[in-house]
N, C-alpha and C. Protein backbone atom coordinates (compact mmCIF):
# COMPACT_ATOMS: atom_id res chain seq x y z
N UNK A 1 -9.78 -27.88 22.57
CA UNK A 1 -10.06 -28.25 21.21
C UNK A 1 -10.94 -27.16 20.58
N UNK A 2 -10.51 -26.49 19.27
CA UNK A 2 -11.37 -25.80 18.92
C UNK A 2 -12.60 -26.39 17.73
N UNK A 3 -13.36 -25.79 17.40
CA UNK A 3 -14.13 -26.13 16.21
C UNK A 3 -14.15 -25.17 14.81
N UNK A 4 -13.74 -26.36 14.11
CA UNK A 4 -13.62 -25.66 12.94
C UNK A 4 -14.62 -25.51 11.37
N UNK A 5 -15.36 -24.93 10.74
CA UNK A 5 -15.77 -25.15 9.64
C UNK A 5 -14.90 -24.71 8.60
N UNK A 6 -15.16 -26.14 7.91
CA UNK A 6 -14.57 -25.98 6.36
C UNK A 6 -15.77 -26.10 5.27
N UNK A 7 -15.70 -24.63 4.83
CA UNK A 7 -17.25 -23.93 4.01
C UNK A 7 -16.32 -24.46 2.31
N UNK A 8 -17.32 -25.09 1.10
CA UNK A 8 -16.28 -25.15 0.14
C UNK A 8 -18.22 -24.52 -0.52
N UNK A 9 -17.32 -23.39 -1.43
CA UNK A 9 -18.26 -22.44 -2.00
C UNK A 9 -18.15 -22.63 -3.68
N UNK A 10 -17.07 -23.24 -4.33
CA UNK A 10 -16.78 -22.73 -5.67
C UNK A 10 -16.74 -24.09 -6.17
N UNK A 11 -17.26 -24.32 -7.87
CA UNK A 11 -17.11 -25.16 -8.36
C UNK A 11 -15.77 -25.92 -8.65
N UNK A 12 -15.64 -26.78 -8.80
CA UNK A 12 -14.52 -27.44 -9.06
C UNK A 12 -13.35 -26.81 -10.65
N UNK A 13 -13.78 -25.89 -11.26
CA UNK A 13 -12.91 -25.62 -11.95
C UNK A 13 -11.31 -25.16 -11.57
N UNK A 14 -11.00 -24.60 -10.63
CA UNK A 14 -10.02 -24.43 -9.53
C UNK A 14 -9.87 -25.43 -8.50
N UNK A 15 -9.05 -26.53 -9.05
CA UNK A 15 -9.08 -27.71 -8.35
C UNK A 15 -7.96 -27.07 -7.16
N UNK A 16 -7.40 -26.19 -7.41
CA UNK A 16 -6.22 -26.18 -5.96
C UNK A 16 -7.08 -25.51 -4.78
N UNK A 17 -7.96 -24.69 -5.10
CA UNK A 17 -8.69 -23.66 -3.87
C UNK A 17 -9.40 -25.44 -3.06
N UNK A 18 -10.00 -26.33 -3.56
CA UNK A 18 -10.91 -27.56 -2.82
C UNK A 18 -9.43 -28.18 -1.98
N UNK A 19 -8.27 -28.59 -3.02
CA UNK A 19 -7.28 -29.29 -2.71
C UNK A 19 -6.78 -28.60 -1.10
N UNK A 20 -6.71 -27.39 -1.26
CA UNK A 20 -6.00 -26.74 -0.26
C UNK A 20 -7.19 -26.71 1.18
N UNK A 21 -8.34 -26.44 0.27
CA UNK A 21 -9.37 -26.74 1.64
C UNK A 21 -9.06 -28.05 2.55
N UNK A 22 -9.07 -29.26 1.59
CA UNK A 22 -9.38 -30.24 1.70
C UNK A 22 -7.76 -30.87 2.83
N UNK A 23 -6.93 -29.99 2.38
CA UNK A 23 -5.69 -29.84 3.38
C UNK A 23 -5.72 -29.57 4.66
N UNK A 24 -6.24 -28.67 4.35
CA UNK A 24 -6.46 -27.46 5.76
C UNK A 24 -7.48 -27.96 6.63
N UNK A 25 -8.23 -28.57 5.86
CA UNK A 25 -9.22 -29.90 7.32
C UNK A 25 -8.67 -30.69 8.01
N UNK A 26 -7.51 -31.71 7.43
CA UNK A 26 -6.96 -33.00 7.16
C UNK A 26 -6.07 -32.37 8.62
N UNK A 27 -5.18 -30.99 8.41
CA UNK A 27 -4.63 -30.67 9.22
C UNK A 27 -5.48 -30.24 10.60
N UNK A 28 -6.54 -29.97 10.46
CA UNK A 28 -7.33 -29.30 11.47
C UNK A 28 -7.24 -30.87 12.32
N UNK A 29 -7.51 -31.32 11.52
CA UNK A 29 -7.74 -33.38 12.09
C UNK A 29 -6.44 -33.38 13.10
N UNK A 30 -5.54 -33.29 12.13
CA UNK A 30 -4.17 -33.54 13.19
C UNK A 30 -4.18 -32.88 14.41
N UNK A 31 -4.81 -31.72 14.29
CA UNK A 31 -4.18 -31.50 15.78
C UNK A 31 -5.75 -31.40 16.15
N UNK A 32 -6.13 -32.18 16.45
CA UNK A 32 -6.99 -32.71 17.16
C UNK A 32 -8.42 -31.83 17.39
N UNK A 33 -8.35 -30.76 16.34
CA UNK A 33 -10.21 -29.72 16.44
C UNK A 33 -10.88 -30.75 16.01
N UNK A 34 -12.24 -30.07 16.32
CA UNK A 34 -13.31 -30.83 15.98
C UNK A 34 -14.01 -29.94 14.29
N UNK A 35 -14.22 -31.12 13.82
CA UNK A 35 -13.91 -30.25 12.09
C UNK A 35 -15.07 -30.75 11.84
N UNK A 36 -15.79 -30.07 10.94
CA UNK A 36 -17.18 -30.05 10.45
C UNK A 36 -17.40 -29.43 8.96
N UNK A 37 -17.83 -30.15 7.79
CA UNK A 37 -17.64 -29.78 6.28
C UNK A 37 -18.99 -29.54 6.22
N UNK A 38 -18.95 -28.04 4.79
CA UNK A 38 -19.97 -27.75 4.29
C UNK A 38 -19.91 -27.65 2.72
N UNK A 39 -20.63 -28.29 1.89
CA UNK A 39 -20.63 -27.76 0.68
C UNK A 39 -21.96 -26.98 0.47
N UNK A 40 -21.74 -25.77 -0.16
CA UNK A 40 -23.08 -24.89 -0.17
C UNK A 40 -22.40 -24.07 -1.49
N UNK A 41 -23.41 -24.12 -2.39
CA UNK A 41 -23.89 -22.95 -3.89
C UNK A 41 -22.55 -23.94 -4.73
N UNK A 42 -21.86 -23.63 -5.65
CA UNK A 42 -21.34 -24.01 -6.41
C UNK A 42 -20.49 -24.96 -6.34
N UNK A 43 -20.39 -25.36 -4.65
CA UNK A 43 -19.34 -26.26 -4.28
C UNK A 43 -20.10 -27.39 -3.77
N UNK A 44 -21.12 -27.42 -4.35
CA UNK A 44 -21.14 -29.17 -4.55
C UNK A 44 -21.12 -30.10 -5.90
N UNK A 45 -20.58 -29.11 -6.29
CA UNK A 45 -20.29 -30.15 -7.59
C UNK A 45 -18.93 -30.40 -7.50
N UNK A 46 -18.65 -30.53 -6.44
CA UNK A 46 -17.39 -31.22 -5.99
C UNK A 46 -17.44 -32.78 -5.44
N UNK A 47 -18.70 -32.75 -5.06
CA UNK A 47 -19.40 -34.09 -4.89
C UNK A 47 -19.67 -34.60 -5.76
N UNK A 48 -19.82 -34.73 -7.02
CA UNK A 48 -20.35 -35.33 -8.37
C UNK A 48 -19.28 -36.45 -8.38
N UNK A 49 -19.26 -37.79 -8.52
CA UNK A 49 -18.78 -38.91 -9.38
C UNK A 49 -18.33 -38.10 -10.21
N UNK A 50 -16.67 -38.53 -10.59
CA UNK A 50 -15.27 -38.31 -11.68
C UNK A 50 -15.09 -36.82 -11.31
N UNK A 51 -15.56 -36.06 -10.36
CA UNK A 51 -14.89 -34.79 -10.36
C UNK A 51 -13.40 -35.14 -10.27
N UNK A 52 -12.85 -36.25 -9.59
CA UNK A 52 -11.41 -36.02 -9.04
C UNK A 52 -10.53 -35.68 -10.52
N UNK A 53 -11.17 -36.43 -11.59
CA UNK A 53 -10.12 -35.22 -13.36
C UNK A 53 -9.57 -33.97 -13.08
N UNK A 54 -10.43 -33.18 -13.05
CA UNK A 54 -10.11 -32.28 -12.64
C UNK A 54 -8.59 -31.57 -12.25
N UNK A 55 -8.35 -30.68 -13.11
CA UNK A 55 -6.90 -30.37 -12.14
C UNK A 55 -6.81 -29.97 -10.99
N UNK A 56 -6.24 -30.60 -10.47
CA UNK A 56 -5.50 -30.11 -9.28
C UNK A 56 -6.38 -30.61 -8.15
N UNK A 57 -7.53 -32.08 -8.69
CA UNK A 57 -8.04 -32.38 -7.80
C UNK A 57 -7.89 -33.67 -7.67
N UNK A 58 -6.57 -34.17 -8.29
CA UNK A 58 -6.52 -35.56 -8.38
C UNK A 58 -6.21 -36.07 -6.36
N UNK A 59 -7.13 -37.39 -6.58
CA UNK A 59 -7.21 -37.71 -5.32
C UNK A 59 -7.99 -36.94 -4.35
N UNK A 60 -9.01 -36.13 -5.12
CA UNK A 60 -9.92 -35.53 -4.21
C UNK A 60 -10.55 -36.81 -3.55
N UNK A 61 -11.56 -37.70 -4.25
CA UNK A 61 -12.72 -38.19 -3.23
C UNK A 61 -11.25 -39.47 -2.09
N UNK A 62 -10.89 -39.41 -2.51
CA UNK A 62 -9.57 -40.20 -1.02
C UNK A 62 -9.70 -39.54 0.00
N UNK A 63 -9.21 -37.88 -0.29
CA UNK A 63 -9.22 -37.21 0.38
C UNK A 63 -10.38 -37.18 1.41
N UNK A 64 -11.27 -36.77 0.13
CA UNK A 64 -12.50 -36.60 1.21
C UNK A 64 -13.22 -37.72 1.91
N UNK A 65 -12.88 -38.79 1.57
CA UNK A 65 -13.42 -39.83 2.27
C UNK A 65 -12.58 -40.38 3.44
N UNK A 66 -11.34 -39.67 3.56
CA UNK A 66 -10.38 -39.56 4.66
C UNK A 66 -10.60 -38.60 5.72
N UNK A 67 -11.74 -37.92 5.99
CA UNK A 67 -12.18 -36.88 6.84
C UNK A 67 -12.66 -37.87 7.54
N UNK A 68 -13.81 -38.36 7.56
CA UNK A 68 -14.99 -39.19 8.83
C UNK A 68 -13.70 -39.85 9.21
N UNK A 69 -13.12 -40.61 8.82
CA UNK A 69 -11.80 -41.83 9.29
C UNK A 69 -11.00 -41.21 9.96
N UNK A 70 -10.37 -39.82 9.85
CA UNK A 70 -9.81 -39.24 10.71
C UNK A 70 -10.26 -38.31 11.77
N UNK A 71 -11.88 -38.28 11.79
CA UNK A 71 -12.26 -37.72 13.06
C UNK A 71 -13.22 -36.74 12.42
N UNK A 72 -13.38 -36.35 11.45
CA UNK A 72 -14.63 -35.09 10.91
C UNK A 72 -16.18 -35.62 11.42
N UNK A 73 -16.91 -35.39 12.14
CA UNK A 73 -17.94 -35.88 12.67
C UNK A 73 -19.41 -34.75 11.66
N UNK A 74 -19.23 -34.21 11.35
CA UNK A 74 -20.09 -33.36 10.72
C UNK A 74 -20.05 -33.25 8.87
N UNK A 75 -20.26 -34.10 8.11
CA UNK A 75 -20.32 -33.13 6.78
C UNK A 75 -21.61 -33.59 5.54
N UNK A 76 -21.76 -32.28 5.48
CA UNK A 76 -23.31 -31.97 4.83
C UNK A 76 -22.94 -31.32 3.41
N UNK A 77 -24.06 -30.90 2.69
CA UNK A 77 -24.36 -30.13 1.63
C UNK A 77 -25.69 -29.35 1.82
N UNK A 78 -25.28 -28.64 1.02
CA UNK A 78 -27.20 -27.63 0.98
C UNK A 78 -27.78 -28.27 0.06
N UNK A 79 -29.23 -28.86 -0.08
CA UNK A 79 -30.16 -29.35 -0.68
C UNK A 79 -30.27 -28.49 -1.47
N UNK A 80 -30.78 -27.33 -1.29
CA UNK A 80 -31.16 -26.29 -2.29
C UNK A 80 -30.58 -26.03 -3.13
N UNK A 81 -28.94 -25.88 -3.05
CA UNK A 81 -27.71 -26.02 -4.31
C UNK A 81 -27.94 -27.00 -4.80
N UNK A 82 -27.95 -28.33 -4.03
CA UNK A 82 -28.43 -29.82 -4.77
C UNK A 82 -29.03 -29.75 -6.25
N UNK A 83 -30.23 -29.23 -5.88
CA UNK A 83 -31.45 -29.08 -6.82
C UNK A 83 -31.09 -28.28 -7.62
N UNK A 84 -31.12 -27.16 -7.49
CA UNK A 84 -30.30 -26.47 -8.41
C UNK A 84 -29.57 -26.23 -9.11
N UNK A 85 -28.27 -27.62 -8.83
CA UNK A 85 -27.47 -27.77 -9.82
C UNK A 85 -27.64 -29.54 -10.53
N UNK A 86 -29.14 -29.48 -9.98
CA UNK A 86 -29.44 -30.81 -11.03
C UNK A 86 -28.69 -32.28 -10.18
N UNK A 87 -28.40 -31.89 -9.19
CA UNK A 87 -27.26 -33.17 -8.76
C UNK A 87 -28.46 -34.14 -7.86
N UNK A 88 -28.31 -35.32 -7.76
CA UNK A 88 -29.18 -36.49 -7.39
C UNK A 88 -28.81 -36.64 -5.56
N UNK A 89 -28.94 -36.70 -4.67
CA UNK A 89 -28.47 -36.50 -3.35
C UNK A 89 -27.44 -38.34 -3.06
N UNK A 90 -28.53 -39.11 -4.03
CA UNK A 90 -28.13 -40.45 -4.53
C UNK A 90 -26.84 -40.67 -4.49
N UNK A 91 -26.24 -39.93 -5.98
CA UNK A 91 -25.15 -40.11 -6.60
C UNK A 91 -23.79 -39.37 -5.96
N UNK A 92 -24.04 -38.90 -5.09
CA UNK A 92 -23.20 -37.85 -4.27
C UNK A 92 -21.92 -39.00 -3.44
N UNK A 93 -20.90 -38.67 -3.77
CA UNK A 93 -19.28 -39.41 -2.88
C UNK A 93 -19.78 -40.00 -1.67
């Protein structure tokens, strides 16, 4: 089994670059790695409540709330982006 990180760096305006991340975990799941998520600098405002509008991110938080259920044992954010982009750790998916 290998281990994999899935780093998401960019704000949600490019909903296909998260979508395709958010793929490419889902698949890591399938075949059975051990998968571990990071949102760090602009990519946690992918975590914000109603991001899923967004193009090309419809059905993001499904998605992402389909990681732990299928085996993702690891996923975090950077605090420091947190703060920085004003986001509540609260209000976070």
């Amino acid at each position: 089994m290998a281990r994999v990180l899935l780093l998401f760096t960019h704000a949600p305006h490019d909903g296909s670059r998260a979508r395709e991340g958010l793929d490419a975990g889902l698949a890591a799941l399938a075949f059975e790695h051990e998968l571990s998520v990071l949102f760090a600098g602009a990519g946690v405002a992918l975590l914000r409540p109603g991001v899923q509008g967004t193009t090309g991110l419809r059905a993001w938080t499904a998605g992402l709330r389909a990681l732990p259920v299928h085996g993702a044992n690891r996923i975090g954010a950077d605090a420091d982006a947190l703060a920085m982009h004003g986001i509540d750790p609260g209000t976070l998916l």
